[in-house]
Protein backbone atom coordinates (compact mmCIF):
# COMPACT_ATOMS: atom_id res chain seq x y z
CA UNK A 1 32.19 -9.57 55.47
CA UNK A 2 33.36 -7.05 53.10
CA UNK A 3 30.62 -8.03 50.89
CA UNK A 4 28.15 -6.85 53.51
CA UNK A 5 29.99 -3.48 54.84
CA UNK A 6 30.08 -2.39 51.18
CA UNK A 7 26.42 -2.91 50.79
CA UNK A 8 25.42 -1.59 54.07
CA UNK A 9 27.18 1.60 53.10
CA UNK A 10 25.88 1.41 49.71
CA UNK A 11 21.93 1.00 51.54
CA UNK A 12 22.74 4.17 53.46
CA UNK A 13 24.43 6.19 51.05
CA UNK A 14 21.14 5.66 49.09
CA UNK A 15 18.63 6.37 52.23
CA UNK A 16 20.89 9.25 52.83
CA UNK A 17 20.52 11.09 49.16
CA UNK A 18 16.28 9.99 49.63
CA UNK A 19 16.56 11.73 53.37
CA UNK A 20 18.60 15.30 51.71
CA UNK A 21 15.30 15.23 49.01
CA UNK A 22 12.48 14.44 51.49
CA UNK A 23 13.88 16.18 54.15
CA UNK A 24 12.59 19.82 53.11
CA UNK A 25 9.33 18.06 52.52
CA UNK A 26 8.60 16.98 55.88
CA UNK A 27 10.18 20.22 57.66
CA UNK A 28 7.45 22.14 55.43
CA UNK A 29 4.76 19.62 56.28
CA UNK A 30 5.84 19.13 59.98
CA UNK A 31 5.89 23.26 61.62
CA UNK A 32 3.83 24.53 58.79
CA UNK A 33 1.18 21.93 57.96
CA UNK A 34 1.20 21.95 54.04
CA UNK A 35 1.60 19.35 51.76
CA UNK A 36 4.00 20.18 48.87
CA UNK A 37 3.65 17.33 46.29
CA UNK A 38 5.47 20.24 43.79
CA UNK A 39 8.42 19.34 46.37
CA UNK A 40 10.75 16.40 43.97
CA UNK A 41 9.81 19.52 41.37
CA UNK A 42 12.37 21.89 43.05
CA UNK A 43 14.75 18.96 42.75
CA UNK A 44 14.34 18.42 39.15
CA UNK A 45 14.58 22.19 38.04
CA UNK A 46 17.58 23.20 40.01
CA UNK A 47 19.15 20.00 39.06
CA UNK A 48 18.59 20.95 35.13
CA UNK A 49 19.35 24.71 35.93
CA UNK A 50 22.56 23.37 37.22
CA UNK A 51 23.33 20.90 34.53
CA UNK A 52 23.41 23.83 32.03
CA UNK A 53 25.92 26.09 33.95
CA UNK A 54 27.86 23.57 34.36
CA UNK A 55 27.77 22.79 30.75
CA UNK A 56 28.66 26.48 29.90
CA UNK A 57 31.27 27.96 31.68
CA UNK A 58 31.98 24.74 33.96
CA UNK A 59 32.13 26.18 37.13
CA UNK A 60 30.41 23.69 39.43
CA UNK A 61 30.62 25.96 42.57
CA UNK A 62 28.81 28.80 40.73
CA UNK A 63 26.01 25.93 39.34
CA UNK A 64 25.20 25.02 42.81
CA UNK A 65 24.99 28.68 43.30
CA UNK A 66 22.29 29.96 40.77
CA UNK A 67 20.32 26.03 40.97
CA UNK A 68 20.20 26.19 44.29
CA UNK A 69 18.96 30.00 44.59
CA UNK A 70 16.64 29.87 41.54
CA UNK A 71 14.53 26.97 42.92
CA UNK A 72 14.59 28.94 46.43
CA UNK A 73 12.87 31.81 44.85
CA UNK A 74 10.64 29.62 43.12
CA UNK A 75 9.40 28.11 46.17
CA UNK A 76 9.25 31.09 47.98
CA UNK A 77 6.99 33.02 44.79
CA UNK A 78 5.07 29.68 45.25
CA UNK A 79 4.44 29.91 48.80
CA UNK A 80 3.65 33.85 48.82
CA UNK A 81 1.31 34.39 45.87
CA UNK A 82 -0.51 31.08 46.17
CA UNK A 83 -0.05 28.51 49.47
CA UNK A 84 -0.69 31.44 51.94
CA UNK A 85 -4.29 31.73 50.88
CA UNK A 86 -4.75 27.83 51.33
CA UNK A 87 -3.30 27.20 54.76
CA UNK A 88 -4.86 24.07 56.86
CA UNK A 89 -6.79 23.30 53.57
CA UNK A 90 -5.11 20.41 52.49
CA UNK A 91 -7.47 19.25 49.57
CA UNK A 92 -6.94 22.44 48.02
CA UNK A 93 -2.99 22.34 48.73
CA UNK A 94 -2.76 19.06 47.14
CA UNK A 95 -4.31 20.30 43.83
CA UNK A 96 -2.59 23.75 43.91
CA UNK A 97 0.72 22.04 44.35
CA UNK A 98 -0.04 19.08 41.49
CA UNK A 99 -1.11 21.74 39.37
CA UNK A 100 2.86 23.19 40.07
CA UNK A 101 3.92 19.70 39.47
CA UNK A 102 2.59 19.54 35.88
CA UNK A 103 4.02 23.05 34.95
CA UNK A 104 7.54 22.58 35.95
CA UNK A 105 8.04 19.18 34.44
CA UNK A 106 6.29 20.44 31.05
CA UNK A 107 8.86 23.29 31.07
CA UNK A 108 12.00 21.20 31.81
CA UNK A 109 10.52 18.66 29.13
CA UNK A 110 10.30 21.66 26.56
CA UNK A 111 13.13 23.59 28.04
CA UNK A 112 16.05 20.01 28.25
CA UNK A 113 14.23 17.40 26.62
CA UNK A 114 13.27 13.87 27.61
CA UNK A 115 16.82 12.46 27.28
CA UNK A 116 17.96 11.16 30.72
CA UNK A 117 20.94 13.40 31.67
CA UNK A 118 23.39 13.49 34.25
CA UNK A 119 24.97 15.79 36.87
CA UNK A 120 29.16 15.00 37.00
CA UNK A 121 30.52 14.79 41.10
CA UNK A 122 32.41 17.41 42.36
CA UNK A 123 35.83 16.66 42.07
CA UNK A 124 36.90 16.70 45.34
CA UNK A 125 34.72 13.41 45.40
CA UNK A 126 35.64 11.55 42.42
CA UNK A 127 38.13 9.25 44.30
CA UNK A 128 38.05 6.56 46.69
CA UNK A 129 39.31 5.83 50.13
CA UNK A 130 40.39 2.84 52.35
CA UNK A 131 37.86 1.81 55.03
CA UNK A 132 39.93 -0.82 56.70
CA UNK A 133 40.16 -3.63 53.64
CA UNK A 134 37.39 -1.93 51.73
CA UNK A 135 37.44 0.62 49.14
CA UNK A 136 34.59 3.14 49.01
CA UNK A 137 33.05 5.81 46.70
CA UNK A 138 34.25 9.29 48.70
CA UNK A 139 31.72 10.79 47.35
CA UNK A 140 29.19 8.69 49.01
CA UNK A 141 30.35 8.54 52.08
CA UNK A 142 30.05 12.46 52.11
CA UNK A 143 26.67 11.50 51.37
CA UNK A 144 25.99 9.89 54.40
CA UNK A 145 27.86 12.34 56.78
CA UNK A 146 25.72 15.40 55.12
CA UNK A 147 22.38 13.43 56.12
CA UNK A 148 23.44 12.97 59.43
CA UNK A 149 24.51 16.56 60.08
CA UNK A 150 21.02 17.91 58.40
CA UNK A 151 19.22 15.12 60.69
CA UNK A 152 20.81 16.41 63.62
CA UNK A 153 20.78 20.28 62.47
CA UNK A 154 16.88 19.73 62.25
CA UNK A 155 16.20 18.36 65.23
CA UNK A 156 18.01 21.19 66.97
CA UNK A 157 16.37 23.46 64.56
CA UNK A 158 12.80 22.18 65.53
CA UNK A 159 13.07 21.46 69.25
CA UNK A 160 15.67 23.23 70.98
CA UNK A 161 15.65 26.62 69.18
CA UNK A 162 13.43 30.26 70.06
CA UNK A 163 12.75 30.23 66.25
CA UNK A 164 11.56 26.98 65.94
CA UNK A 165 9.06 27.09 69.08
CA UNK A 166 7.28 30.54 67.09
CA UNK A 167 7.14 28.99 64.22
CA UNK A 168 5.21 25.80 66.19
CA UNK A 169 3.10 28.23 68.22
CA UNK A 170 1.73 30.38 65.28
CA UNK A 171 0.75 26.80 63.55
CA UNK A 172 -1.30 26.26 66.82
CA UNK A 173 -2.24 29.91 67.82
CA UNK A 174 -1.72 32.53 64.79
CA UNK A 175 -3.54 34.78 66.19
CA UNK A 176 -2.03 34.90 69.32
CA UNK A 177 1.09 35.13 67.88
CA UNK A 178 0.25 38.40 66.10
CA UNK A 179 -0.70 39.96 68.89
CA UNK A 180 3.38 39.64 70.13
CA UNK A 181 4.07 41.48 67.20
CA UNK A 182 5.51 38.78 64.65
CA UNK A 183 4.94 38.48 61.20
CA UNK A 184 4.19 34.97 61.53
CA UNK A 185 3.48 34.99 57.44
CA UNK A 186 7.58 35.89 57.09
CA UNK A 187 8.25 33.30 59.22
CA UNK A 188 6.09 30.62 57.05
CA UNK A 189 8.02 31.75 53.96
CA UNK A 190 11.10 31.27 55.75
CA UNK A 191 10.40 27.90 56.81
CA UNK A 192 9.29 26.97 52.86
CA UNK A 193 12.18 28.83 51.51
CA UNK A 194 14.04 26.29 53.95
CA UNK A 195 12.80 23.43 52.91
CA UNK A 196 13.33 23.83 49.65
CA UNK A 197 17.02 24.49 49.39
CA UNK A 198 17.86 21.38 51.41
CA UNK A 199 16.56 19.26 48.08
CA UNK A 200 17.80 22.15 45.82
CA UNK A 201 21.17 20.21 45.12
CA UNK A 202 23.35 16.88 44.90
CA UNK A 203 25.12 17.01 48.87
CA UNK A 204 28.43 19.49 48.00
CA UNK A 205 29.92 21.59 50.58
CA UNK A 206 28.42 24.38 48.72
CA UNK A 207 24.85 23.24 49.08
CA UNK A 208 25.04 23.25 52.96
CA UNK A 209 26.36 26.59 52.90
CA UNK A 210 24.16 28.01 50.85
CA UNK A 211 21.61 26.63 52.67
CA UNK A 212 22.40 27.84 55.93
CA UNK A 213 23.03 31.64 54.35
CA UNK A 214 19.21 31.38 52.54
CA UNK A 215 17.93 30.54 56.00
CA UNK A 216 19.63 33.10 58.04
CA UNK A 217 18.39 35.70 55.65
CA UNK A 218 14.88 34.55 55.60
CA UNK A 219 14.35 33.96 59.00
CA UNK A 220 16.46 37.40 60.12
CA UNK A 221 13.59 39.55 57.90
């Protein structure tokens, strides 16, 4: 039996961590309608941006920070100069989006190398705890309870909240929508800007905050 609890935690601290990354990518896809293949690219450059602060002064707290941030503004430059023009043409979003793909993983290949590298745990999760007679990774079982608060947070998010029923109406009627006097194209950067800090970072208490801050900016413009 304990054979089997450690593995079932193991299965969903892993689905959990897969969830955190592909969750931005479906909240983009799902109110806004475009397909972001750059979207596992956000995950890579914040993760090297925050590699090197940590590296440098050490300060994990201000890594998650500037990583998480820097591949916001990214996304959102991304979104702005480029994706606007292409909306519900998904051909050319696809190749727009590879295209990003290709740059960003040249420049972290010229910029960090090809080694693998690593990103330590915070340590407030480096230790264990008891789960009855089983010992488990903290850290991952932070893991799971982040995924389930994001799950839940964006379900609310999408279905029970005045923000997320414009951002669903100007998908279906933009022009309507104009006419009420909201600047439905804010709100579509918003929603990217969004999406891409929830895969902008391992799960730390930071990350979530920072998340919810980046949001409440964007979406109070």
């Amino acid at each position: 039996m304990t054979f089997w609890i450690i593995q079932t935690l193991n299965g969903l601290s892993f689905s959990m961590m897969l969830f955190l990354i592909a969750a931005g990518f479906t909240l983009i896809f799902g109110l806004i309608k475009i397909i972001n293949i750059a979207h596992g690219s956000f995950y890579l450059l914040s993760a090297y941006i925050g590699l090197t602060i940590i590296q440098k002064p050490g300060n994990f707290p201000l890594a998650v920070v500037i990583s998480s941030m820097s591949a916001v503004v990214v996304g959102v430059a991304m979104q702005r100069l480029f994706l606007r023009r292409f909306l519900t043409k998904e051909l050319q979003q696809v190749l727009l989006t590879f295209g990003f793909v290709l740059i960003i993983a040249d420049l972290c290949l010229w910029v960090w190398g090809g080694s693998p590298l690593a990103l330590p745990k915070p340590s407030l999760f480096k230790g264990s705890i008891w789960i009855g007679s089983v010992v488990f990774p903290s850290y991952r079982l932070f893991v799971i309870l982040t995924g389930v608060i994001i799950a839940v947070g964006l379900w609310i998010f999408q279905e029970k909240t005045k923000f997320g029923a414009v951002v669903l109406a100007g998908v279906d009627d933009e022009e309507m929508l104009r006419g009420s006097e909201i600047n439905i194209q804010v709100v579509f950067t918003g929603v990217f800007g969004l999406g891409v800090s929830l895969c902008t970072s391992r799960p730390h208490p930071f990350s979530i905050i920072i998340s919810m801050v980046a949001s409440s900016f964007l979406f109070g413009i």
